[in-house]
Protein backbone atom coordinates (compact mmCIF):
# COMPACT_ATOMS: atom_id res chain seq x y z
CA UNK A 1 0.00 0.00 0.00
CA UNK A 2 1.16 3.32 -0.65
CA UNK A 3 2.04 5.46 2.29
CA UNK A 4 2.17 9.63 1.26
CA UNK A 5 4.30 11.43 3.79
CA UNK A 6 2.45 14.92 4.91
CA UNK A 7 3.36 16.92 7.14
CA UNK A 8 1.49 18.20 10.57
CA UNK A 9 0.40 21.41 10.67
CA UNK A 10 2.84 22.39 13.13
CA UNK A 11 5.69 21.25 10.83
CA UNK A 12 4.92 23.27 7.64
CA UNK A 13 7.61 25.75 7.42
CA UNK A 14 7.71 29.32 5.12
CA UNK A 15 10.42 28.24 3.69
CA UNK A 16 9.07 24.54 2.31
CA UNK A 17 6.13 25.85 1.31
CA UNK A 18 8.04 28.87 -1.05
CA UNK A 19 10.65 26.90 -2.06
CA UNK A 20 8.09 24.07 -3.41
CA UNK A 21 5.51 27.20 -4.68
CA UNK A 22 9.19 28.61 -6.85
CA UNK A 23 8.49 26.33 -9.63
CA UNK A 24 6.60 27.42 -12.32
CA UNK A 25 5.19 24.11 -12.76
CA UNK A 26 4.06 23.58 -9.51
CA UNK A 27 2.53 26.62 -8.77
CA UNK A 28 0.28 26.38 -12.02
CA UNK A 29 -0.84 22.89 -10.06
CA UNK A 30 -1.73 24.35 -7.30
CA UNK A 31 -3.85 27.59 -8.91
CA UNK A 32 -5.23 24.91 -11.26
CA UNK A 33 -6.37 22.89 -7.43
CA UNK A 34 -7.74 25.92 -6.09
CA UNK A 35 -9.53 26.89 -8.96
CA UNK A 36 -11.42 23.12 -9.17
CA UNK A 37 -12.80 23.78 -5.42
CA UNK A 38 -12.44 20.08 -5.26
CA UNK A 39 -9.66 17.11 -5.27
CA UNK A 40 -8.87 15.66 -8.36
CA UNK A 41 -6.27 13.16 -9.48
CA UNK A 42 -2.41 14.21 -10.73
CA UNK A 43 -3.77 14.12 -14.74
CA UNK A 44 -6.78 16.07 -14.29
CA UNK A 45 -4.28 18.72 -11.92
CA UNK A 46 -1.71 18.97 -14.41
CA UNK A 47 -2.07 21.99 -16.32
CA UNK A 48 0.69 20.18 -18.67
CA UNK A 49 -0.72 17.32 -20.77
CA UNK A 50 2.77 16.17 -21.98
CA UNK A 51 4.63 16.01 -19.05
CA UNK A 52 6.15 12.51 -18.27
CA UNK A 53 4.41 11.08 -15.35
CA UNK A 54 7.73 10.43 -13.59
CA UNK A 55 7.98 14.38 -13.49
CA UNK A 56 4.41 15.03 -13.01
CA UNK A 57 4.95 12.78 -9.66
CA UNK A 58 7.80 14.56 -8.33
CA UNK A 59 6.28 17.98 -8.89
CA UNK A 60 2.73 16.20 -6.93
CA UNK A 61 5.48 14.73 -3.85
CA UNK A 62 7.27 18.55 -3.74
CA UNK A 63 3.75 19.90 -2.75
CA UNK A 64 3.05 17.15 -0.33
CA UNK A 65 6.36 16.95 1.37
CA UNK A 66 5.91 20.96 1.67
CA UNK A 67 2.36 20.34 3.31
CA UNK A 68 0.37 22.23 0.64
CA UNK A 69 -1.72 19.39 -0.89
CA UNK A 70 -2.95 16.35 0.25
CA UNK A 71 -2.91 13.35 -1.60
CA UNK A 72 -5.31 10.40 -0.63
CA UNK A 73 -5.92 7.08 -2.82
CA UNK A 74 -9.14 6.15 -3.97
CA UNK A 75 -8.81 3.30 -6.37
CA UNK A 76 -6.00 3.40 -8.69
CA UNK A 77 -6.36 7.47 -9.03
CA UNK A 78 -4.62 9.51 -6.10
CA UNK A 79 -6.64 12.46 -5.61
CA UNK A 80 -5.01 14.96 -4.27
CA UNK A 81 -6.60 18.96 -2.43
CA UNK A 82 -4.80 21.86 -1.26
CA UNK A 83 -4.22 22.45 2.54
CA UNK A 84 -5.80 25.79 2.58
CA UNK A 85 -7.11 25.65 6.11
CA UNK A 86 -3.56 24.46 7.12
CA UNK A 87 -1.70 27.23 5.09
CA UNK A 88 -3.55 30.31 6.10
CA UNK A 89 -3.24 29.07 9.82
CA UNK A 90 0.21 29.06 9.53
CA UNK A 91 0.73 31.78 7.41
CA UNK A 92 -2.57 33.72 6.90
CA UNK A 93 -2.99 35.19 3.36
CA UNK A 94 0.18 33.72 1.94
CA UNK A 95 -1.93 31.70 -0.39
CA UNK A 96 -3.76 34.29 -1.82
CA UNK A 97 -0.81 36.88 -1.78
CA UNK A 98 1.34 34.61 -4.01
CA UNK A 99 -1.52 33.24 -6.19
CA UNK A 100 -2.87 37.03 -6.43
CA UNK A 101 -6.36 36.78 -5.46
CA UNK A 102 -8.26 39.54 -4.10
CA UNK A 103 -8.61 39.87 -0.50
C-alpha cells in the first residue's frame, strides 16, 4: 500500500512551502487545485498534458512533502486537495498573496 508522507500542521515551514511554490510548474498545479474547489487526481491537476508522469509525480510529492496538498488514494487514481485551512493558519494570506487573489 502506498504510504504519502504529509506533514502536521505544526511542521509546515515558510520556507518549504516557497521553495516548493518557486516552480513554475508547480505553482500552475496548485492555482489549477484551487480553482477546481475540489480534489482531483495528478492528470486532471496537471495543467501540462505532456509532461512525463515520472515528473508530473515529483512535482505532486514537492507539494506534499511541503504540506500544501494532500494526496489520498481512492482506487488506482490519487486524488489529491490543497491544505488551505492548514496554510492560512500558519501563514494567513500567503496563499492568496502569491496566487494574487483579491482579498
Amino acid at each position: 500500500m502506498v504510504q504519502f508522507v504529509h506533514p502536521s500542521r505544526e511542521d509546515i515551514t515558510l520556507a518549504g512551502v516557497l521553495a516548493a511554490l518557486a516552480d513554475p510548474m508547480r505553482l500552475r498545479i496548485v492555482k489549477s487545485l484551487l480553482a477546481q474547489g475540489d480534489c482531483m487526481s495528478c492528470a486532471e491537476a496537471a495543467p501540462c498534458p505532456g509532461m512525463a508522469k515520472s515528473t508530473l509525480s515529483n512535482h505532486f510529492r514537492v507539494l506534499r512533502e511541503a504540506g500544501l496538498i494532500q494526496t489520498s488514494k481512492k482506487g488506482v487514481e490519487h486524488r489529491n486537495v490543497v491544505r488551505e485551512a492548514d496554510i492560512n493558519a500558519r501563514f494567513p494570506k500567503l496563499l492568496k498573496t502569491i496566487l494574487g487573489y483579491p482579498e
